[in-house]
ModelCIF file with pLDDT and N, C-alpha, C, O atoms, coordinates in Angstrom:
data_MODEL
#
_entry.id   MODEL 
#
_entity.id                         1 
_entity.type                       polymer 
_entity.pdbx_number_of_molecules   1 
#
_entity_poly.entity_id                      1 
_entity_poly.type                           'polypeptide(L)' 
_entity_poly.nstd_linkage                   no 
_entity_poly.nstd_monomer                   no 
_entity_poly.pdbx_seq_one_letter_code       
;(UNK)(UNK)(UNK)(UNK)(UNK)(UNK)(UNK)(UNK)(UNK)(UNK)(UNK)(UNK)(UNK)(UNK)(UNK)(UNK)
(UNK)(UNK)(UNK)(UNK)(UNK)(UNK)(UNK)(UNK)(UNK)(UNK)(UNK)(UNK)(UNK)(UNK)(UNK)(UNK)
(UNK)(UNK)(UNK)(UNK)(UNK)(UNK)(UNK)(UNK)(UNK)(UNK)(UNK)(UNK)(UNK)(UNK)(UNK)(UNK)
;
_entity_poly.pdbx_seq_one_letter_code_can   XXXXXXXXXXXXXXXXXXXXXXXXXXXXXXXXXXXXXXXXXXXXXXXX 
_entity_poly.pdbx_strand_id                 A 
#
loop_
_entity_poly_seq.entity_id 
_entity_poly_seq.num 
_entity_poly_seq.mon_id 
_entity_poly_seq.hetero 
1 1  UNK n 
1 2  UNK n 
1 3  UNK n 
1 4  UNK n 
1 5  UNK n 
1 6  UNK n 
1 7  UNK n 
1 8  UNK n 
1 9  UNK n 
1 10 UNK n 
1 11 UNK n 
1 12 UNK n 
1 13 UNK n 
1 14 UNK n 
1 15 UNK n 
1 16 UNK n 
1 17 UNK n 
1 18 UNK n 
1 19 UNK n 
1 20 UNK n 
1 21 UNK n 
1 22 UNK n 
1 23 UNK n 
1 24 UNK n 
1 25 UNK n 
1 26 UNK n 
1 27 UNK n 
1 28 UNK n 
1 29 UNK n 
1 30 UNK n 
1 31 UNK n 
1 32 UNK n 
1 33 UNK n 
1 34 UNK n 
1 35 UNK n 
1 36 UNK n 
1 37 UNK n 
1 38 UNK n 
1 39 UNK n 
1 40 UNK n 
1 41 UNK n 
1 42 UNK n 
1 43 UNK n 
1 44 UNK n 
1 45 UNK n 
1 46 UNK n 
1 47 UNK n 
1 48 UNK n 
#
_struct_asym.id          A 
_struct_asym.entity_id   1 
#
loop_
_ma_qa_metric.id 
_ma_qa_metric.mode 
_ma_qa_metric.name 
_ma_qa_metric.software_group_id 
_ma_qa_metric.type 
1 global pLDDT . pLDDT 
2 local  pLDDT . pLDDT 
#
_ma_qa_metric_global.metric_id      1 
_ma_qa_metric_global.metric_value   96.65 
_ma_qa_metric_global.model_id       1 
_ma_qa_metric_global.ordinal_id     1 
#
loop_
_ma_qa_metric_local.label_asym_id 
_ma_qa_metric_local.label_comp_id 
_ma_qa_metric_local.label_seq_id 
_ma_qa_metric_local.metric_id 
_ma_qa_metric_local.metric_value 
_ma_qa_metric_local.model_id 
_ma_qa_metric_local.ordinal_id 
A UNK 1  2 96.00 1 1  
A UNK 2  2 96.00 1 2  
A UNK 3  2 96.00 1 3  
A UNK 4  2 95.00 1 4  
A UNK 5  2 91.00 1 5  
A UNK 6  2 91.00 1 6  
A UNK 7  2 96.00 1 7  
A UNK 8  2 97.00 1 8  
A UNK 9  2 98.00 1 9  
A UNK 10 2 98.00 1 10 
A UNK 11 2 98.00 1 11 
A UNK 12 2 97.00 1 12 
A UNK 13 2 96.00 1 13 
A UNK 14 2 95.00 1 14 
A UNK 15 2 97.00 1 15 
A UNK 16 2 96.00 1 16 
A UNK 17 2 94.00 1 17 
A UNK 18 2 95.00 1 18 
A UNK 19 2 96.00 1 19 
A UNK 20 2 97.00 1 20 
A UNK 21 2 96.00 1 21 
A UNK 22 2 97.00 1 22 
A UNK 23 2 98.00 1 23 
A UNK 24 2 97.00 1 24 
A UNK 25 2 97.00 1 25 
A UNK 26 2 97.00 1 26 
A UNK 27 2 97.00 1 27 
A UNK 28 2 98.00 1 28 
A UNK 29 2 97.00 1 29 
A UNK 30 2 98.00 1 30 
A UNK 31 2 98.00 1 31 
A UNK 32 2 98.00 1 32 
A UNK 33 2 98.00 1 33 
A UNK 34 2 97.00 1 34 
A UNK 35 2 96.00 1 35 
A UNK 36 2 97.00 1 36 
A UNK 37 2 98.00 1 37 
A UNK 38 2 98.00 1 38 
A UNK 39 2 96.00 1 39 
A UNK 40 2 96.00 1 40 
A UNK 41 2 96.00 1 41 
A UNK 42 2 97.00 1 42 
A UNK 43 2 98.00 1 43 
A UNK 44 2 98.00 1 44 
A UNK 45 2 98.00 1 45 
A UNK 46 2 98.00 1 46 
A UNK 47 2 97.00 1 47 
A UNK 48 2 98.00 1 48 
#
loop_
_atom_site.group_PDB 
_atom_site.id 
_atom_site.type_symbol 
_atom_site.label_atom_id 
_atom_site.label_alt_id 
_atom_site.label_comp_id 
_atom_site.label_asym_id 
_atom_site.label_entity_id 
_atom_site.label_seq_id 
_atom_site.pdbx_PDB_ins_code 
_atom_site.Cartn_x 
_atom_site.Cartn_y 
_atom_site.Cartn_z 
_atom_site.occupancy 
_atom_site.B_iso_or_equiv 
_atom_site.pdbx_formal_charge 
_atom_site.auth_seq_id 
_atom_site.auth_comp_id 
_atom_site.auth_asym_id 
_atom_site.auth_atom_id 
_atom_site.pdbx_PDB_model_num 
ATOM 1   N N  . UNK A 1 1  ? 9.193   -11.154 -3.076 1.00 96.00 ? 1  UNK A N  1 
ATOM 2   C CA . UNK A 1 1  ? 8.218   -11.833 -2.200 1.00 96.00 ? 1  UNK A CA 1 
ATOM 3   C C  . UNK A 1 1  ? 8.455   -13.340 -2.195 1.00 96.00 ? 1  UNK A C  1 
ATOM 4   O O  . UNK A 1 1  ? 8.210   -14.013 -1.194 1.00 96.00 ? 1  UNK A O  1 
ATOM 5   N N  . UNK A 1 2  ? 8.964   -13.894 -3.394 1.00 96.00 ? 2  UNK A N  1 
ATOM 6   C CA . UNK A 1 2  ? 8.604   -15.437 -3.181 1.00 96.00 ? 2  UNK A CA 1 
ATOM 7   C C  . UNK A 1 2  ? 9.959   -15.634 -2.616 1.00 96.00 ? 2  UNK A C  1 
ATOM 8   O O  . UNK A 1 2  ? 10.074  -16.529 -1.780 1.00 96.00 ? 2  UNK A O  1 
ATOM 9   N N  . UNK A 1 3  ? 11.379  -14.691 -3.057 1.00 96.00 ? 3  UNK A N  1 
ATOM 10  C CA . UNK A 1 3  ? 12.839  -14.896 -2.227 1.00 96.00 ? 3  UNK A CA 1 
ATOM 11  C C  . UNK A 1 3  ? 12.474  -15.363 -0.612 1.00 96.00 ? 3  UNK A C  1 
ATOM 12  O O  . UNK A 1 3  ? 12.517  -16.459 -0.054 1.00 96.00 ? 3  UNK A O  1 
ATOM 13  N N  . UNK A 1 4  ? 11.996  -13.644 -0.022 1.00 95.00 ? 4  UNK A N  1 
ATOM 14  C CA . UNK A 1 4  ? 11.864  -14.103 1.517  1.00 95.00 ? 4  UNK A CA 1 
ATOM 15  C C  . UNK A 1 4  ? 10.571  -15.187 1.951  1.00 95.00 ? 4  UNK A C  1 
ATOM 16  O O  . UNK A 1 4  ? 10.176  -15.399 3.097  1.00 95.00 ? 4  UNK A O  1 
ATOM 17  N N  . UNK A 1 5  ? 10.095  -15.739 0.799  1.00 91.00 ? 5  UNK A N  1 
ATOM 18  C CA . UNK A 1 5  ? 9.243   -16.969 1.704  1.00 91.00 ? 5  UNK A CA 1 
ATOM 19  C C  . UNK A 1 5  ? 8.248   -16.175 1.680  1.00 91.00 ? 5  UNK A C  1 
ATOM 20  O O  . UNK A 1 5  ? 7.716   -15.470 0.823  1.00 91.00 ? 5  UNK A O  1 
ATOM 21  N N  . UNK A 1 6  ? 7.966   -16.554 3.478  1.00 91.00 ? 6  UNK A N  1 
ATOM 22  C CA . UNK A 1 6  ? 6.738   -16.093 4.138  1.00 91.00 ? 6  UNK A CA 1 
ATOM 23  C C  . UNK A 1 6  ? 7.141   -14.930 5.236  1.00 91.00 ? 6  UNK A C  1 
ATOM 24  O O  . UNK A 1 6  ? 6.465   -14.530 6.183  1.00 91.00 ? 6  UNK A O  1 
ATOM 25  N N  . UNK A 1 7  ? 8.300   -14.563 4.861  1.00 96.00 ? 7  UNK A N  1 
ATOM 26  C CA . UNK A 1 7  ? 8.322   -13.085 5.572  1.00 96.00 ? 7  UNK A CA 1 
ATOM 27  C C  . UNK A 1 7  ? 7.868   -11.801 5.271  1.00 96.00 ? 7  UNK A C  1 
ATOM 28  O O  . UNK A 1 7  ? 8.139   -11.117 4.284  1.00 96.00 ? 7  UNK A O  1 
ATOM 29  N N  . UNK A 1 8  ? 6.861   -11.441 6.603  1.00 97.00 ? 8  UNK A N  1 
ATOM 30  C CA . UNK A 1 8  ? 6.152   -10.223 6.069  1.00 97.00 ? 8  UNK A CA 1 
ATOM 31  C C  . UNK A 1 8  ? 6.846   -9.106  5.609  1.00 97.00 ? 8  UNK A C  1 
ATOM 32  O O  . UNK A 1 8  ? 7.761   -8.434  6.086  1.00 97.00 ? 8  UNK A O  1 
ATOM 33  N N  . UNK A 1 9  ? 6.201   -9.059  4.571  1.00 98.00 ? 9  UNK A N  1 
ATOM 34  C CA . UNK A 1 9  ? 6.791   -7.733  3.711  1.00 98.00 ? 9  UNK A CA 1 
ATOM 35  C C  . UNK A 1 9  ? 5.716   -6.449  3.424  1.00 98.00 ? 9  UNK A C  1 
ATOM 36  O O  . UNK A 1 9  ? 4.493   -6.520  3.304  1.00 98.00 ? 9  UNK A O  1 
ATOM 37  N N  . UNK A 1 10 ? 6.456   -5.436  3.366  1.00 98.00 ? 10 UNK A N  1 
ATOM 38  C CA . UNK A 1 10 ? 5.291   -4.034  3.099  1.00 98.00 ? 10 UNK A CA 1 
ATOM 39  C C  . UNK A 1 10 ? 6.112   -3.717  1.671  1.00 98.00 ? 10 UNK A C  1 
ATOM 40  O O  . UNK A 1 10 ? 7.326   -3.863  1.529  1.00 98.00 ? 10 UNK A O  1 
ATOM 41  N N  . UNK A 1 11 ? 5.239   -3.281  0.718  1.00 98.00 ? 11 UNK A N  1 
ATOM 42  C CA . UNK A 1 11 ? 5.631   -2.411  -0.061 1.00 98.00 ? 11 UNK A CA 1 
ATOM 43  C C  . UNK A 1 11 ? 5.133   -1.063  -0.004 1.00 98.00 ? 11 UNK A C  1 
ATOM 44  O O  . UNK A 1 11 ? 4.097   -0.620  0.490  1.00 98.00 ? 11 UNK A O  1 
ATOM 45  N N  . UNK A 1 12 ? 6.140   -0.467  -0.647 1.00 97.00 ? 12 UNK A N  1 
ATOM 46  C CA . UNK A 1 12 ? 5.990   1.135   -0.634 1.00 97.00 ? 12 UNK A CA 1 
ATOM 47  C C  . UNK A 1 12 ? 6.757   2.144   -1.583 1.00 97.00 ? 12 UNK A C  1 
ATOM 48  O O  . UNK A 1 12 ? 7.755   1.821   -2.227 1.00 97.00 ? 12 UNK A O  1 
ATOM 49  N N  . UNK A 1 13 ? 6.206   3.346   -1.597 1.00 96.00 ? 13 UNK A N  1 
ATOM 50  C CA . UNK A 1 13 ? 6.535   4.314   -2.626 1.00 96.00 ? 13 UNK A CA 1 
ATOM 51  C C  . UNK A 1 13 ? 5.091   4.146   -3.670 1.00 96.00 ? 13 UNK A C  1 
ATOM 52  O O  . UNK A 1 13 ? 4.471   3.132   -3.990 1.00 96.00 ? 13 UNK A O  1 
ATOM 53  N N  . UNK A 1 14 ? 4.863   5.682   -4.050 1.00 95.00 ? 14 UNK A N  1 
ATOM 54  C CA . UNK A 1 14 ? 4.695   5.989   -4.758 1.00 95.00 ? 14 UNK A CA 1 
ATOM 55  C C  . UNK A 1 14 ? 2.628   5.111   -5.155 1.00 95.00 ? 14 UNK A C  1 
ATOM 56  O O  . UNK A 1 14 ? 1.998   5.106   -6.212 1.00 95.00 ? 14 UNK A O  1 
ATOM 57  N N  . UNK A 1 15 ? 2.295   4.618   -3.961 1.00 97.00 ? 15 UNK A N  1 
ATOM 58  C CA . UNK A 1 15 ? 1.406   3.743   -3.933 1.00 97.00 ? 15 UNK A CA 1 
ATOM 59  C C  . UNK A 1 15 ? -0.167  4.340   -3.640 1.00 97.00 ? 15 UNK A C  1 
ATOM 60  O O  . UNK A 1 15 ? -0.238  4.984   -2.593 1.00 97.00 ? 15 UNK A O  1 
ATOM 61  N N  . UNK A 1 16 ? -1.283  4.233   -4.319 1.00 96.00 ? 16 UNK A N  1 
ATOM 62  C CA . UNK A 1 16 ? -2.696  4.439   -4.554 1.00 96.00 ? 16 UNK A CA 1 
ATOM 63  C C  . UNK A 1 16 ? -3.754  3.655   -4.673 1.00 96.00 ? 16 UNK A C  1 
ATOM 64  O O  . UNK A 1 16 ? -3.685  2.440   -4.861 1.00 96.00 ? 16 UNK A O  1 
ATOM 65  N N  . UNK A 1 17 ? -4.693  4.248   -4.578 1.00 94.00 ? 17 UNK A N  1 
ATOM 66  C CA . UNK A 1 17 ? -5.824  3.377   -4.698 1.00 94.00 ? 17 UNK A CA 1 
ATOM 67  C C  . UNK A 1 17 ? -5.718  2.928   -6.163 1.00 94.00 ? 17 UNK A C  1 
ATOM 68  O O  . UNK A 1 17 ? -6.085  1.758   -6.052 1.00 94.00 ? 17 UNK A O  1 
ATOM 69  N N  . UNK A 1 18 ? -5.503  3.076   -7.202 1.00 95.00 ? 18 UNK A N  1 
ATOM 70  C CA . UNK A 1 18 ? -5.159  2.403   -8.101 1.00 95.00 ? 18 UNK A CA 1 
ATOM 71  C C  . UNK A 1 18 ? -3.889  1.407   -8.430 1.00 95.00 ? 18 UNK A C  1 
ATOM 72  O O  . UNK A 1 18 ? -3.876  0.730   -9.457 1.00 95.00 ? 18 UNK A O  1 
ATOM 73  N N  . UNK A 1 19 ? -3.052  1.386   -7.671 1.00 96.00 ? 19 UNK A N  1 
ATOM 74  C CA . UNK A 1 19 ? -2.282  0.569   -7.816 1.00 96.00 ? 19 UNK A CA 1 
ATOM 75  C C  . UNK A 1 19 ? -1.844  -0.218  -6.807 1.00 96.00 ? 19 UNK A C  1 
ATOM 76  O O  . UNK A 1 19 ? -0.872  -0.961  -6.942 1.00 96.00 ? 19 UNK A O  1 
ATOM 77  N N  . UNK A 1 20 ? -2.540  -0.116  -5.696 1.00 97.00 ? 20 UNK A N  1 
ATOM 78  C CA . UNK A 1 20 ? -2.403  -1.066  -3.931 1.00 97.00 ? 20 UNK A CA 1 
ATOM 79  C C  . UNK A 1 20 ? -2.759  -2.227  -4.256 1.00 97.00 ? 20 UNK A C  1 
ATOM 80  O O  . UNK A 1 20 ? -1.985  -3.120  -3.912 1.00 97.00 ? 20 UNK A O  1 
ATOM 81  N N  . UNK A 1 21 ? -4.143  -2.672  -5.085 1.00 96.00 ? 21 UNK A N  1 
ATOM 82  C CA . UNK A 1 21 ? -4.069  -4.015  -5.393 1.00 96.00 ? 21 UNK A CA 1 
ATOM 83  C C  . UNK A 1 21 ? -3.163  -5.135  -6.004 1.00 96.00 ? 21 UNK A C  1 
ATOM 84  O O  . UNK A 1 21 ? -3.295  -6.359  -6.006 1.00 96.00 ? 21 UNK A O  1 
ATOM 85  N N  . UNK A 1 22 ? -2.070  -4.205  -6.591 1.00 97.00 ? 22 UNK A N  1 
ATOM 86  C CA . UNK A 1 22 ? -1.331  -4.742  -7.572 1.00 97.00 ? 22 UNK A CA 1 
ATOM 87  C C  . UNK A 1 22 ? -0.321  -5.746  -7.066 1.00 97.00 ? 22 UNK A C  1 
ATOM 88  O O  . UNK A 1 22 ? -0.024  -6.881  -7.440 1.00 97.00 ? 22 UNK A O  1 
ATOM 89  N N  . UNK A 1 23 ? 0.301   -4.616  -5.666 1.00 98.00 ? 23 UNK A N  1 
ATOM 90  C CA . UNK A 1 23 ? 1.529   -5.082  -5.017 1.00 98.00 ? 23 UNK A CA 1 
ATOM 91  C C  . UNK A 1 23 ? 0.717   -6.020  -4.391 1.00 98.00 ? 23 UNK A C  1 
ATOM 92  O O  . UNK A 1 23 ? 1.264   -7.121  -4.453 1.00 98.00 ? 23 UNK A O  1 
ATOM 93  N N  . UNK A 1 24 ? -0.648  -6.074  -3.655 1.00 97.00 ? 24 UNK A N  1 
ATOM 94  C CA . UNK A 1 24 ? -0.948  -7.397  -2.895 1.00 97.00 ? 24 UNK A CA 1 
ATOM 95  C C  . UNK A 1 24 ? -1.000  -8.674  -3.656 1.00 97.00 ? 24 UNK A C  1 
ATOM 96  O O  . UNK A 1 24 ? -0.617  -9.736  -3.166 1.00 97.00 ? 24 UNK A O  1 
ATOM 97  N N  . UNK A 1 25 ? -1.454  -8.564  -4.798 1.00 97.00 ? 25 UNK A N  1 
ATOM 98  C CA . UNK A 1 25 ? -1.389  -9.303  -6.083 1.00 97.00 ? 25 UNK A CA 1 
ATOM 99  C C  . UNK A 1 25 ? 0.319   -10.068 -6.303 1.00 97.00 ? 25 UNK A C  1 
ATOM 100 O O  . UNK A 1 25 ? 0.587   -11.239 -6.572 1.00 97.00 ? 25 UNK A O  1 
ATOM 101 N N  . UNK A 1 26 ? 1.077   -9.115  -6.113 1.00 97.00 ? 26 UNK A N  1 
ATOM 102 C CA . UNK A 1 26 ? 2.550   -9.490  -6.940 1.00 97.00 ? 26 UNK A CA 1 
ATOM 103 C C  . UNK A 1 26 ? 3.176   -10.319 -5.155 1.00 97.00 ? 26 UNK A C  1 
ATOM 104 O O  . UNK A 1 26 ? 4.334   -10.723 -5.050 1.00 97.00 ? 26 UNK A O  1 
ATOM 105 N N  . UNK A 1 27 ? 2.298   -10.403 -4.133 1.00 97.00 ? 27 UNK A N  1 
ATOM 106 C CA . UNK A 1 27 ? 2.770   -10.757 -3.127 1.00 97.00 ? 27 UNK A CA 1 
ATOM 107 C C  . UNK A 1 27 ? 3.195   -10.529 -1.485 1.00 97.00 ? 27 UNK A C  1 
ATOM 108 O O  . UNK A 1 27 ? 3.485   -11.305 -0.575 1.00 97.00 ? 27 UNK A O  1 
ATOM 109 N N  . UNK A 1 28 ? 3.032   -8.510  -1.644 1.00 98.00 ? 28 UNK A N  1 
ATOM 110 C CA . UNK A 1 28 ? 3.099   -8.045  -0.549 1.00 98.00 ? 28 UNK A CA 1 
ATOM 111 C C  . UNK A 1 28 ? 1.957   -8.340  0.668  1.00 98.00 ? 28 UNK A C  1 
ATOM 112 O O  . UNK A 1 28 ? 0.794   -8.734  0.576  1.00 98.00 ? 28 UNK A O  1 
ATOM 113 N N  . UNK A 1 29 ? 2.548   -8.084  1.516  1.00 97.00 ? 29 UNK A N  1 
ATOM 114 C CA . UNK A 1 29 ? 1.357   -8.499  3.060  1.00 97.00 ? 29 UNK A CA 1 
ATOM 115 C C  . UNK A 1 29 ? 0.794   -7.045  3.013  1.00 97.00 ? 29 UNK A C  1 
ATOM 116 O O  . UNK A 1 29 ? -0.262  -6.971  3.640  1.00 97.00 ? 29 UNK A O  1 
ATOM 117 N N  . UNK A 1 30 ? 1.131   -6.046  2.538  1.00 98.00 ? 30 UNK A N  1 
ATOM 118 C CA . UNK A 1 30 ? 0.660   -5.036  3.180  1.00 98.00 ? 30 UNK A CA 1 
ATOM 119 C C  . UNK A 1 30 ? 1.407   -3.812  2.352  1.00 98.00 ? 30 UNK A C  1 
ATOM 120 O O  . UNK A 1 30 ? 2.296   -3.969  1.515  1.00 98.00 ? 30 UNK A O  1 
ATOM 121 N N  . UNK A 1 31 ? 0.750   -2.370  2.850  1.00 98.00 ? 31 UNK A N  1 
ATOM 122 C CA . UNK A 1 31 ? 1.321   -1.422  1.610  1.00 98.00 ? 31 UNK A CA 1 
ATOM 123 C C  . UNK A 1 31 ? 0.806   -0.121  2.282  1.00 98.00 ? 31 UNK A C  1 
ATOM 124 O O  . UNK A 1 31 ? -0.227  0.239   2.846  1.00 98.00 ? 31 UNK A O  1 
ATOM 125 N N  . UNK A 1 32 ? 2.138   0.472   1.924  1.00 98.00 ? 32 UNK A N  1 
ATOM 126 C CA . UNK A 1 32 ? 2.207   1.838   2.956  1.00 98.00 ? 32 UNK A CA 1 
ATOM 127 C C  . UNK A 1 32 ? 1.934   3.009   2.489  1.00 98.00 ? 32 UNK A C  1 
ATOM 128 O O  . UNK A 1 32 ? 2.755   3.450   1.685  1.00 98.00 ? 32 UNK A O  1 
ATOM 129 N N  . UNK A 1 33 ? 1.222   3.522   2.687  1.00 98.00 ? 33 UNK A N  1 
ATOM 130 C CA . UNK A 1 33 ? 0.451   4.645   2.022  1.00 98.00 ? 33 UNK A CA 1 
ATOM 131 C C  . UNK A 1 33 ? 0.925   6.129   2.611  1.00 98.00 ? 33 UNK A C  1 
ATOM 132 O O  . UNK A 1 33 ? 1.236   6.121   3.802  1.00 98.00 ? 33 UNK A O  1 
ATOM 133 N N  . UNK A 1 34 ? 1.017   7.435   1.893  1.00 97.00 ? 34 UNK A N  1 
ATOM 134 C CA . UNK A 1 34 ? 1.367   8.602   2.952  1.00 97.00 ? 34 UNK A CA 1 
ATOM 135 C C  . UNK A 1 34 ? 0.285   9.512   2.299  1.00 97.00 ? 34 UNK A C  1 
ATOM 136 O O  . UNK A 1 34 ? -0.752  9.938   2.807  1.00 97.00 ? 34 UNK A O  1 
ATOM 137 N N  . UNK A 1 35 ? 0.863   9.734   0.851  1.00 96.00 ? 35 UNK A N  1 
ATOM 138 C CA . UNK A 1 35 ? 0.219   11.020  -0.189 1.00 96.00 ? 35 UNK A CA 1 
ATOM 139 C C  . UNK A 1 35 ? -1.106  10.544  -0.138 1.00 96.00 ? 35 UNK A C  1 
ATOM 140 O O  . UNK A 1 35 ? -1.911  11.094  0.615  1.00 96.00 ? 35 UNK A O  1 
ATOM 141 N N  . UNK A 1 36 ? -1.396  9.696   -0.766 1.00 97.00 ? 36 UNK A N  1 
ATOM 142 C CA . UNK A 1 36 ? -3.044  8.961   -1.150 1.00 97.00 ? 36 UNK A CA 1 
ATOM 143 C C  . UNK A 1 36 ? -3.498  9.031   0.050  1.00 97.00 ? 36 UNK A C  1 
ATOM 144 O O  . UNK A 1 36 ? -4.626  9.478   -0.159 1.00 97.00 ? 36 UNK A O  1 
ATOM 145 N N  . UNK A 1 37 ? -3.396  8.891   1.246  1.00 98.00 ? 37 UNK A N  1 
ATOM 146 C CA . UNK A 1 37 ? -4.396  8.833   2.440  1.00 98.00 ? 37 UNK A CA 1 
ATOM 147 C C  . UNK A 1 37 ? -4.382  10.732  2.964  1.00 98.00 ? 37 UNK A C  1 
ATOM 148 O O  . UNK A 1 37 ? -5.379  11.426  3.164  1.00 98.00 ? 37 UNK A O  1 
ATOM 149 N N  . UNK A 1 38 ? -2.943  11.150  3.066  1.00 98.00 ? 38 UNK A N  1 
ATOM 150 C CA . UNK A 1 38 ? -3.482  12.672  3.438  1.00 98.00 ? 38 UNK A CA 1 
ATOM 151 C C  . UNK A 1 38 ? -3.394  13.680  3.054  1.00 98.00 ? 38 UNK A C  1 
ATOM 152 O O  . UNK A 1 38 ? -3.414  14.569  3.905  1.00 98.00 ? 38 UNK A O  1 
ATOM 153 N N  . UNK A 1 39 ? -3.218  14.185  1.249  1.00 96.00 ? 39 UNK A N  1 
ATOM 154 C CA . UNK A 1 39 ? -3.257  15.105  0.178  1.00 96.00 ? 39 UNK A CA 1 
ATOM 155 C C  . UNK A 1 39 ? -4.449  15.742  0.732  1.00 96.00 ? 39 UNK A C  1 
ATOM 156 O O  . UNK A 1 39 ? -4.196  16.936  0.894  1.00 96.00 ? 39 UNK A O  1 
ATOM 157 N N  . UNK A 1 40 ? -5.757  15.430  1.128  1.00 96.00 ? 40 UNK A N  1 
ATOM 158 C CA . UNK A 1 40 ? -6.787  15.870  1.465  1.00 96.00 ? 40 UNK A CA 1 
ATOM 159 C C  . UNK A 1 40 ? -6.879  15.793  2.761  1.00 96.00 ? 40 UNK A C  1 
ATOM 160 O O  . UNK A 1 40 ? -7.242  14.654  3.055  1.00 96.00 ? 40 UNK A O  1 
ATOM 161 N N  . UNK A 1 41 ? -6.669  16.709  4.049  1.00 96.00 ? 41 UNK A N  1 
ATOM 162 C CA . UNK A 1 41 ? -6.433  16.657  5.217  1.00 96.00 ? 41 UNK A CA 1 
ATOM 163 C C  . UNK A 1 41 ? -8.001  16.423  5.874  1.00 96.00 ? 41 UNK A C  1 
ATOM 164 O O  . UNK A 1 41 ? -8.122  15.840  6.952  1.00 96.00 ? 41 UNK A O  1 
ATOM 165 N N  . UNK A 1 42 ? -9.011  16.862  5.229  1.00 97.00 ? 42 UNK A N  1 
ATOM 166 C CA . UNK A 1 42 ? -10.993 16.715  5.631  1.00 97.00 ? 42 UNK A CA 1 
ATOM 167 C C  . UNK A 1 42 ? -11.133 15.361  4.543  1.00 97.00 ? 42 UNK A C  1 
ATOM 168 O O  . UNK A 1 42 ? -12.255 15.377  4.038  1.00 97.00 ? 42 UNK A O  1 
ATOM 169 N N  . UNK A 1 43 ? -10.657 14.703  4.265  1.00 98.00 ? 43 UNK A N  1 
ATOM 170 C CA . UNK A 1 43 ? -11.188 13.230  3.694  1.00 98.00 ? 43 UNK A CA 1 
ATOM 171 C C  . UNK A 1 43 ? -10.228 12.180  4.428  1.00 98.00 ? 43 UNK A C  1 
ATOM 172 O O  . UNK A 1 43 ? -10.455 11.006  4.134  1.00 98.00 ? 43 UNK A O  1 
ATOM 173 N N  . UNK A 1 44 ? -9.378  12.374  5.174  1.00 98.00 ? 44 UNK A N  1 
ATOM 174 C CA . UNK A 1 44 ? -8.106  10.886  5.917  1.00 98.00 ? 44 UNK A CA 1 
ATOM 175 C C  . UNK A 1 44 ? -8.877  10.063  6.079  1.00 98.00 ? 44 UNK A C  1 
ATOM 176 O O  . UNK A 1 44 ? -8.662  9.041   5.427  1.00 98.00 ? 44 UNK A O  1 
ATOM 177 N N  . UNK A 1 45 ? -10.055 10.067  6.938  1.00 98.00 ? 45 UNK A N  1 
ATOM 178 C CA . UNK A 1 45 ? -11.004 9.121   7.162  1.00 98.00 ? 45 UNK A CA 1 
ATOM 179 C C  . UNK A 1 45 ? -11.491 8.321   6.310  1.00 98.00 ? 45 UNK A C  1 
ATOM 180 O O  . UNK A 1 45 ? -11.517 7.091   6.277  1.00 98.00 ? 45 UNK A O  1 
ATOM 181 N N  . UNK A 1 46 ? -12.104 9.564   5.213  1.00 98.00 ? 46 UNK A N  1 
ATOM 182 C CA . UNK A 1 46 ? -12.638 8.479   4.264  1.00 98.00 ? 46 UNK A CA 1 
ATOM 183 C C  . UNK A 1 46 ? -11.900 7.687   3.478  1.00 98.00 ? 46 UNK A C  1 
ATOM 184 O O  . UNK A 1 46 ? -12.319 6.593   3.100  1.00 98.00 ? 46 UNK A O  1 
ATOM 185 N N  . UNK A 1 47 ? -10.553 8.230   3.104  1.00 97.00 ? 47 UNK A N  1 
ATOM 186 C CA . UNK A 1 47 ? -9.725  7.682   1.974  1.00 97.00 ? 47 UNK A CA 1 
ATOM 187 C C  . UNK A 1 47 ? -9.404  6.399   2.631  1.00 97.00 ? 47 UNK A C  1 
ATOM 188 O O  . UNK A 1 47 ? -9.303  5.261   2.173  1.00 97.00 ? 47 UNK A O  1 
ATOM 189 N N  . UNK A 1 48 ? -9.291  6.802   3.638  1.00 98.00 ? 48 UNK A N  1 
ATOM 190 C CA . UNK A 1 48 ? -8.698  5.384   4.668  1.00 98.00 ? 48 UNK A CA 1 
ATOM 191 C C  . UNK A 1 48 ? -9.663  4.093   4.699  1.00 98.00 ? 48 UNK A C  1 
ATOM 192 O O  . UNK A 1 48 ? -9.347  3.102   5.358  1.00 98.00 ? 48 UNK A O  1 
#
């Protein structure tokens, strides 16, 4: 993050509600979620 500056960056893999704050913390703009938002196909909404 601090290499590319101020170019937006996503992190990803392996990423949750327990650990999404981390990467925004260490610098990411943003963080890509797949498992954690649709493991539960009747909660997407809410997890989201």
């Amino acid at each position: 993050c601090r290499a590319v500056n101020e170019f937006p960056l996503v992190a990803i893999g392996g990423i949750d509600q327990e650990n999404a704050r981390s990467c925004l913390e260490a610098g990411a703009d943003s963080v890509a979620v797949i498992s954690a938002l649709l493991k539960n196909s009747n909660a997407i909404a809410e997890r989201t």
